[in-house]
C-alpha atoms as a PDB file:
ATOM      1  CA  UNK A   1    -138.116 105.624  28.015  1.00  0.00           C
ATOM      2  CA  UNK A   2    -139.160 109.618  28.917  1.00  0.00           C
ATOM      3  CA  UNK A   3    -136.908 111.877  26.352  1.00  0.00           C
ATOM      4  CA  UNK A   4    -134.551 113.774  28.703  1.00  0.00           C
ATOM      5  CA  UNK A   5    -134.785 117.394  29.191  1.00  0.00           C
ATOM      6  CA  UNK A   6    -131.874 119.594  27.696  1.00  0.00           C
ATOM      7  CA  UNK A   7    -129.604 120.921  30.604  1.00  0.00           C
ATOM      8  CA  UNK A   8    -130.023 124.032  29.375  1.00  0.00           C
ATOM      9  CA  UNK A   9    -133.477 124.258  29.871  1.00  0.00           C
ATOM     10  CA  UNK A  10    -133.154 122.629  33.495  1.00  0.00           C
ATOM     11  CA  UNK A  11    -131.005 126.031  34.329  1.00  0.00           C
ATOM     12  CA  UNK A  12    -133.158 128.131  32.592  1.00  0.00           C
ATOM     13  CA  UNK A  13    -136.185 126.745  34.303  1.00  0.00           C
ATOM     14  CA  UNK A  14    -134.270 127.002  38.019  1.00  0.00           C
ATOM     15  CA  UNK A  15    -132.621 130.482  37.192  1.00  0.00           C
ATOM     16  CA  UNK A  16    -136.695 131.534  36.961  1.00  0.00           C
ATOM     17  CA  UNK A  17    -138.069 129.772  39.486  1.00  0.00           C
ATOM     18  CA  UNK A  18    -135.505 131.771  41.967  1.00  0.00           C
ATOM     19  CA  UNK A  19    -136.529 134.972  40.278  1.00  0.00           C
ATOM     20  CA  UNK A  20    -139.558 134.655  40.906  1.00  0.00           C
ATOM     21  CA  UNK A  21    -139.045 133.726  44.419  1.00  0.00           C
ATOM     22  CA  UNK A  22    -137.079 136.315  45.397  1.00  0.00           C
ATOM     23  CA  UNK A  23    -138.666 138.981  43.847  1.00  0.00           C
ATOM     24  CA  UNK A  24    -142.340 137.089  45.768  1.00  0.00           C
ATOM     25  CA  UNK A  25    -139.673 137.825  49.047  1.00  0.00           C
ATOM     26  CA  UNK A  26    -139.423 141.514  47.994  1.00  0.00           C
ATOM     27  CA  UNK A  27    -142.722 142.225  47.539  1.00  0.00           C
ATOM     28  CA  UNK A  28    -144.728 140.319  49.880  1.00  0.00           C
ATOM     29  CA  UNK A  29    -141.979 142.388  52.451  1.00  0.00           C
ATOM     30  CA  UNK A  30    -142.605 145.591  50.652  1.00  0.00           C
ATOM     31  CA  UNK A  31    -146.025 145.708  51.223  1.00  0.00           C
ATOM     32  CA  UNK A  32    -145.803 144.204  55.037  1.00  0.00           C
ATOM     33  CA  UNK A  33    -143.148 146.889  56.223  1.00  0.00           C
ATOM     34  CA  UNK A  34    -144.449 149.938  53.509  1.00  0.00           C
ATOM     35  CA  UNK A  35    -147.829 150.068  54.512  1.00  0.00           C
ATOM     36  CA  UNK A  36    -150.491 152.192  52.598  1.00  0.00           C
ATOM     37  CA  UNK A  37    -150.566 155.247  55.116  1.00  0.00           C
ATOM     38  CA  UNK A  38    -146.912 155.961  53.763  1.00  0.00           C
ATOM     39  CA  UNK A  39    -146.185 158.555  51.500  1.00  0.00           C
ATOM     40  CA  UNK A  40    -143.681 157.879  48.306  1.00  0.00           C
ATOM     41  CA  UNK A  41    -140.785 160.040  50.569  1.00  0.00           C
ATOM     42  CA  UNK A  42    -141.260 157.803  53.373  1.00  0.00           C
ATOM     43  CA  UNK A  43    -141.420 154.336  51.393  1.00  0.00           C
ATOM     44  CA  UNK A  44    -137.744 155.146  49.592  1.00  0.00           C
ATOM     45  CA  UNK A  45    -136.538 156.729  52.750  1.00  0.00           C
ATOM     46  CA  UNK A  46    -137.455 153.133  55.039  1.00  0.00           C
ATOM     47  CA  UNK A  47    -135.725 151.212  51.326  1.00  0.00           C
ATOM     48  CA  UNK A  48    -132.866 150.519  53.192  1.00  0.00           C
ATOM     49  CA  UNK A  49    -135.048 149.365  56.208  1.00  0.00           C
ATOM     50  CA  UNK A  50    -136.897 147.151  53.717  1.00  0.00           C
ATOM     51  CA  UNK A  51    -133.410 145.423  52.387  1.00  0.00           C
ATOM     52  CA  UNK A  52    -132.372 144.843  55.456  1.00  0.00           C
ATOM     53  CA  UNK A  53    -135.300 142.287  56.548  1.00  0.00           C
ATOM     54  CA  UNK A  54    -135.841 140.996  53.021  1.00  0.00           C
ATOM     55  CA  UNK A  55    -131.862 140.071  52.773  1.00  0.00           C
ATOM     56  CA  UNK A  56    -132.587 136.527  54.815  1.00  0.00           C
ATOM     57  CA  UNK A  57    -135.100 135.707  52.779  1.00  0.00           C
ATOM     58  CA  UNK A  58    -133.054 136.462  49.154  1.00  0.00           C
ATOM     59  CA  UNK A  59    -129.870 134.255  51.282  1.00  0.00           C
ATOM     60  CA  UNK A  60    -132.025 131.547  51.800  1.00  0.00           C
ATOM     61  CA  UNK A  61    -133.732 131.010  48.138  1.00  0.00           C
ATOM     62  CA  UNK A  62    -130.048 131.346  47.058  1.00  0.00           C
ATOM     63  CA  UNK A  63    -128.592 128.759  49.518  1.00  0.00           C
ATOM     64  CA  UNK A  64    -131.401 126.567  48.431  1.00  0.00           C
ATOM     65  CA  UNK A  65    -131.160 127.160  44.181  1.00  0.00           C
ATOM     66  CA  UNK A  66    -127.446 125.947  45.252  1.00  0.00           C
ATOM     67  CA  UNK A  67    -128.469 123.216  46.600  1.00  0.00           C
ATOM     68  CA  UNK A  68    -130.641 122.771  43.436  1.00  0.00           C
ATOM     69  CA  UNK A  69    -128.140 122.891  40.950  1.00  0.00           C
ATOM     70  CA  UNK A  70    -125.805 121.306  42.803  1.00  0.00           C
ATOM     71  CA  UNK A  71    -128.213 118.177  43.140  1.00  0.00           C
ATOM     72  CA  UNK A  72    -129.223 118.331  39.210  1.00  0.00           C
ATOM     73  CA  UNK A  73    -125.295 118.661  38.492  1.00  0.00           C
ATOM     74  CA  UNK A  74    -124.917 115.329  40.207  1.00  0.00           C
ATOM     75  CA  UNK A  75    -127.941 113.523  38.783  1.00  0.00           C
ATOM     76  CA  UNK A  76    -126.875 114.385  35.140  1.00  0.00           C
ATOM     77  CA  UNK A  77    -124.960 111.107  33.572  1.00  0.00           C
ATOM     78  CA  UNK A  78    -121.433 111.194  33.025  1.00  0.00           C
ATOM     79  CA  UNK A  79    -120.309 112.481  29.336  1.00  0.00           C
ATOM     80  CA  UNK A  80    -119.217 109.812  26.794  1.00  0.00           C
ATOM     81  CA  UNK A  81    -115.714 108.813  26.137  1.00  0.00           C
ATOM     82  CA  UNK A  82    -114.564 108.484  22.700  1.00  0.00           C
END
């Protein structure tokens, strides 16, 4: 039998895995909307643009890390009695 991996490190492992998601969201967007003919002024002035199309993409890698831990909560056995 496989030794089970510690909760903990199921979260920890899920919690990074959505990091690094949404930050792949923020910067593959970035660079898409921000393009290199921009100056630093105009890339923080079009931030809010930026936000605004990237903000479907951070909803659905959170709806979907829900779903995540939601379907490890339900796989993990139920705790002892004593």
């Amino acid at each position: 039998m496989a030794p089970k991996v510690p909760s903990i490190l199921r979260a920890c492992a899920v919690s990074v895995g959505s990091l690094v998601a949404n930050f792949s969201i923020f910067v593959f967007s970035y660079n898409r909307l921000a393009t290199p003919f921009l100056v630093e002024e105009q890339r923080v002035t079009n931030a809010n643009f930026i936000l605004t199309v990237t903000l479907g993409g951070f909803v659905l890698v959170a709806c979907i890390t829900g779903v995540v831990v939601y379907w490890m909560l339900r796989r993990q056995p139920a705790p002892a009695k004593r």
